[in-house]
PDB file of N, CA and C in Angstrom:
ATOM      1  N   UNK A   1     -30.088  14.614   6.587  1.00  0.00           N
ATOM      2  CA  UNK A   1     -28.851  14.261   7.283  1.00  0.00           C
ATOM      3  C   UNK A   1     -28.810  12.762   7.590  1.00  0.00           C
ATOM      4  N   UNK A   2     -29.871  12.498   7.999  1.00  0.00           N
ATOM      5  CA  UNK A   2     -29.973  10.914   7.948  1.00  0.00           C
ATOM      6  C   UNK A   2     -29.617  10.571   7.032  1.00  0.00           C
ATOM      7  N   UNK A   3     -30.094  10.398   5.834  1.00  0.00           N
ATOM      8  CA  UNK A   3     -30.065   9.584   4.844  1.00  0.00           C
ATOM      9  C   UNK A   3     -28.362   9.827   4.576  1.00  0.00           C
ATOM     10  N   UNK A   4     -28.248  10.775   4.394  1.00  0.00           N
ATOM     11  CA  UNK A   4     -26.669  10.495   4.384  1.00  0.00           C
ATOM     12  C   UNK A   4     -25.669   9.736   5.046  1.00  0.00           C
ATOM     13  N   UNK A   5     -25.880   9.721   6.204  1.00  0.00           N
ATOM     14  CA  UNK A   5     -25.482   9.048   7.562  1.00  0.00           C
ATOM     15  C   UNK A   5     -25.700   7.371   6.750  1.00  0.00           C
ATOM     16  N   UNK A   6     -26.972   6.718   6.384  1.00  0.00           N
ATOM     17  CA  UNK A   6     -27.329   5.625   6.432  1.00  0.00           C
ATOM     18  C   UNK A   6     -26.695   5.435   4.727  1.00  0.00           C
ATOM     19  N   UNK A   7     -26.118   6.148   3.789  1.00  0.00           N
ATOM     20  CA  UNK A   7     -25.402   5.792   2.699  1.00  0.00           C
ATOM     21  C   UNK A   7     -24.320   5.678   2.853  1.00  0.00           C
ATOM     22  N   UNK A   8     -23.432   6.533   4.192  1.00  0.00           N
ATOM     23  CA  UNK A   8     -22.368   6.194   4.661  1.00  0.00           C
ATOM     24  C   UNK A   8     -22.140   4.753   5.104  1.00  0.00           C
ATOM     25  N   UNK A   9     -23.226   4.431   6.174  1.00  0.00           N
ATOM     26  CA  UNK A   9     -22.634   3.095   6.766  1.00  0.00           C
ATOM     27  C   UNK A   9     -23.296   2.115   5.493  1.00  0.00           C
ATOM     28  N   UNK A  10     -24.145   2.377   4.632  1.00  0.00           N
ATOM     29  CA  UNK A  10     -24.330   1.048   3.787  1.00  0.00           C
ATOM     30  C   UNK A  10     -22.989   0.807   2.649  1.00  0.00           C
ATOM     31  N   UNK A  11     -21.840   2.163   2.243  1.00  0.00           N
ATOM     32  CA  UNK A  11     -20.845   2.467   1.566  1.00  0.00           C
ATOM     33  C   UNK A  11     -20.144   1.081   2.972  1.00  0.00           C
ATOM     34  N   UNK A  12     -19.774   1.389   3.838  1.00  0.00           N
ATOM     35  CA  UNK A  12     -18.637   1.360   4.842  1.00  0.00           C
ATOM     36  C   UNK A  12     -19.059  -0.796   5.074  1.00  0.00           C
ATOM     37  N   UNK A  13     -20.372  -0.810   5.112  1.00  0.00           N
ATOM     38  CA  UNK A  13     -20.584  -2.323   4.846  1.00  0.00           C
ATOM     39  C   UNK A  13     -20.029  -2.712   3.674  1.00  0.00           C
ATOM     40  N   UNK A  14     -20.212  -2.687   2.212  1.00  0.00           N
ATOM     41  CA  UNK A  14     -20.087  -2.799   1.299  1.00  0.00           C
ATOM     42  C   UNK A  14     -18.568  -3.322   1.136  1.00  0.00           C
ATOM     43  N   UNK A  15     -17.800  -2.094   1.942  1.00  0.00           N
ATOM     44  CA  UNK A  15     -16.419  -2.047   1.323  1.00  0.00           C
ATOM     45  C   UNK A  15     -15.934  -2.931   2.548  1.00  0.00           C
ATOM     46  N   UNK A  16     -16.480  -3.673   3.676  1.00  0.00           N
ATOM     47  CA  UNK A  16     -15.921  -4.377   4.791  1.00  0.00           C
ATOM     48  C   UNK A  16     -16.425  -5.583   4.129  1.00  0.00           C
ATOM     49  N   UNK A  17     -17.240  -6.437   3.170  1.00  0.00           N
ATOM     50  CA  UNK A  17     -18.022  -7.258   2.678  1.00  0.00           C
ATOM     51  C   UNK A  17     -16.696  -7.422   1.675  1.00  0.00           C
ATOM     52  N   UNK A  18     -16.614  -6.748   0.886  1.00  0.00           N
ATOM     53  CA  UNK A  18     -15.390  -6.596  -0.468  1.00  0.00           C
ATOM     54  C   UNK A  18     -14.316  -7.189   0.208  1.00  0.00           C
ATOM     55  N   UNK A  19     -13.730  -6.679   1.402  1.00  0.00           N
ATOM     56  CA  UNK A  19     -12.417  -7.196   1.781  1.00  0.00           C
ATOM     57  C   UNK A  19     -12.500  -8.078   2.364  1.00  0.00           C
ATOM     58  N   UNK A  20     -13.366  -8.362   3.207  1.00  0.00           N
ATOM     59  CA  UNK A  20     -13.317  -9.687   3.424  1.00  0.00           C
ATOM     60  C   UNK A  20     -13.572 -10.968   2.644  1.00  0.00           C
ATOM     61  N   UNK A  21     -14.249 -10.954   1.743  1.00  0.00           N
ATOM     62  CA  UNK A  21     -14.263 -11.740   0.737  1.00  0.00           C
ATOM     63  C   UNK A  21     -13.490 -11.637  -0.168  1.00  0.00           C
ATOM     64  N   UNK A  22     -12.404 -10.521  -0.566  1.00  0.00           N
ATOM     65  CA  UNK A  22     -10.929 -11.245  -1.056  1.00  0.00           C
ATOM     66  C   UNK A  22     -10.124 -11.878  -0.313  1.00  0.00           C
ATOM     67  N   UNK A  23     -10.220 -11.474   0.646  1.00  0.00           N
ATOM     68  CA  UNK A  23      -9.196 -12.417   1.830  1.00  0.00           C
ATOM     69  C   UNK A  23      -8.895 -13.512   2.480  1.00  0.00           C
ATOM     70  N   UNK A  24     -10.624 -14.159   1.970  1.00  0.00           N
ATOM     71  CA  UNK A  24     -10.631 -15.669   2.450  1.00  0.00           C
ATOM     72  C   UNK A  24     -11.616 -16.307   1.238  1.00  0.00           C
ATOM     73  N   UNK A  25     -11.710 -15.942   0.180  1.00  0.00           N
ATOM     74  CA  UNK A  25     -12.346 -16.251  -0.766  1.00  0.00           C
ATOM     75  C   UNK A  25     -11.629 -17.658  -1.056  1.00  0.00           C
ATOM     76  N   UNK A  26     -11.875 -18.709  -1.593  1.00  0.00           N
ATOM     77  CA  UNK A  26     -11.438 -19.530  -2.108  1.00  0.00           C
ATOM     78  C   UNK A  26     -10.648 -20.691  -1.029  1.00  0.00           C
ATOM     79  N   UNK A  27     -10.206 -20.534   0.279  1.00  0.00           N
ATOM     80  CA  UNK A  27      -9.543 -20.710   0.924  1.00  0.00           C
ATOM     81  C   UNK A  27     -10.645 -21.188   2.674  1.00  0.00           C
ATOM     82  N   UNK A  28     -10.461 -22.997   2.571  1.00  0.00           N
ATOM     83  CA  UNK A  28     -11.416 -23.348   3.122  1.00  0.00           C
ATOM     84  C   UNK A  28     -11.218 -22.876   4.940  1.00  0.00           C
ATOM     85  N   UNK A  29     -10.136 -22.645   5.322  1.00  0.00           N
ATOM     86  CA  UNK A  29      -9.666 -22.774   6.286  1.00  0.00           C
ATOM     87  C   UNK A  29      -8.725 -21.342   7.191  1.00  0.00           C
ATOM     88  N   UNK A  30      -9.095 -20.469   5.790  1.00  0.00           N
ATOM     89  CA  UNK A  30      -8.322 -18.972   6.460  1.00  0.00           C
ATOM     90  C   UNK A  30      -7.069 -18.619   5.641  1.00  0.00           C
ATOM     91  N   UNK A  31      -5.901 -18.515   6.472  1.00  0.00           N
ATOM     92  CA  UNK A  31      -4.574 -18.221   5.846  1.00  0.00           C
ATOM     93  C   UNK A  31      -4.007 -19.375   6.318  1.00  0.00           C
ATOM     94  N   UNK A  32      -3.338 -19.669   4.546  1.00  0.00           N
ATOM     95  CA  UNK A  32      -2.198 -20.968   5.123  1.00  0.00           C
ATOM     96  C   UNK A  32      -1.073 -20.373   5.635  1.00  0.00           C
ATOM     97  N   UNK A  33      -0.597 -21.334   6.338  1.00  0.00           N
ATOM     98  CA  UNK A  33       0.481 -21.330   7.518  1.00  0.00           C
ATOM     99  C   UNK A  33       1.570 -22.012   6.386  1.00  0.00           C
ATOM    100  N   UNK A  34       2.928 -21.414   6.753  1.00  0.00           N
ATOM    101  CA  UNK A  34       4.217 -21.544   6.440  1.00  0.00           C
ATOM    102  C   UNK A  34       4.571 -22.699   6.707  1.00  0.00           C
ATOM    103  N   UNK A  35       4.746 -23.495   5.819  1.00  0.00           N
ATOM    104  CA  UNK A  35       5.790 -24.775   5.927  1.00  0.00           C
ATOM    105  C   UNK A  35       7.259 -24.469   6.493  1.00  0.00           C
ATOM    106  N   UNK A  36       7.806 -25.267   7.561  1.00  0.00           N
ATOM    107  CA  UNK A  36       9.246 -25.360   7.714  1.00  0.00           C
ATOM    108  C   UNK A  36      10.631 -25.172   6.937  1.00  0.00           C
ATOM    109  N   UNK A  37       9.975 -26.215   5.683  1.00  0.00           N
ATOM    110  CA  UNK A  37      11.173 -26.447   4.685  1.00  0.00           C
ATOM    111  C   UNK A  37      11.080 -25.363   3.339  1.00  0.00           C
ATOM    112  N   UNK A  38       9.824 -24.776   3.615  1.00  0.00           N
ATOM    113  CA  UNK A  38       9.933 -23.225   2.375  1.00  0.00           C
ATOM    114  C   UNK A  38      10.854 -22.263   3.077  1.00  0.00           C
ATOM    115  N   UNK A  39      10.669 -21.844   4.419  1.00  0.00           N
ATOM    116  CA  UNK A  39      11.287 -20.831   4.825  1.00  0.00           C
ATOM    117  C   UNK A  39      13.242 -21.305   4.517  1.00  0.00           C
ATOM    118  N   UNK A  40      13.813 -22.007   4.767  1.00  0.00           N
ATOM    119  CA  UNK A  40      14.871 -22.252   4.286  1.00  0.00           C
ATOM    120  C   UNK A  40      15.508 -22.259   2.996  1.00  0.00           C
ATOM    121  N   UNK A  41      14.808 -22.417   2.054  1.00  0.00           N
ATOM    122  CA  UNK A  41      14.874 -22.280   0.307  1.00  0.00           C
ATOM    123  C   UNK A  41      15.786 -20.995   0.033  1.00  0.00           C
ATOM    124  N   UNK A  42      15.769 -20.137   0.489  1.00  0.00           N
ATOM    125  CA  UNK A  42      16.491 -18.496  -0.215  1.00  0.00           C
ATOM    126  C   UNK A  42      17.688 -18.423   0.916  1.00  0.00           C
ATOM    127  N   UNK A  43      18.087 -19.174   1.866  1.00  0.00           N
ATOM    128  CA  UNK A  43      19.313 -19.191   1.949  1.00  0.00           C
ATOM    129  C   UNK A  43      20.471 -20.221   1.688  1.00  0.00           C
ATOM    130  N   UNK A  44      21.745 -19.733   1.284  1.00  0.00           N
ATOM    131  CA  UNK A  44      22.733 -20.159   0.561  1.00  0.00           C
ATOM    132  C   UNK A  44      23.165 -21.473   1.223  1.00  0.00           C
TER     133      UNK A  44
END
């Protein structure tokens, strides 16, 4: 029962490791923030 338990949480690391490293992969500083003058572009 253990060992199952401890393939669970090494699965549940794994897949928290995965997403977080698509999410800020490449990107020195986090999520870029919205410029002013983009948000205005798509209206008429």
């Amino acid at each position: 029962m253990g060992l199952i338990l401890l393939e669970a949480l090494l699965a549940l690391v794994v897949l928290v490791v995965i997403v977080w490293w698509t999410m800020f992969a490449g990107r020195s500083k986090g999520e870029l923030s919205a410029r002013p003058d983009d948000a205005d572009q798509d209206k008429p």
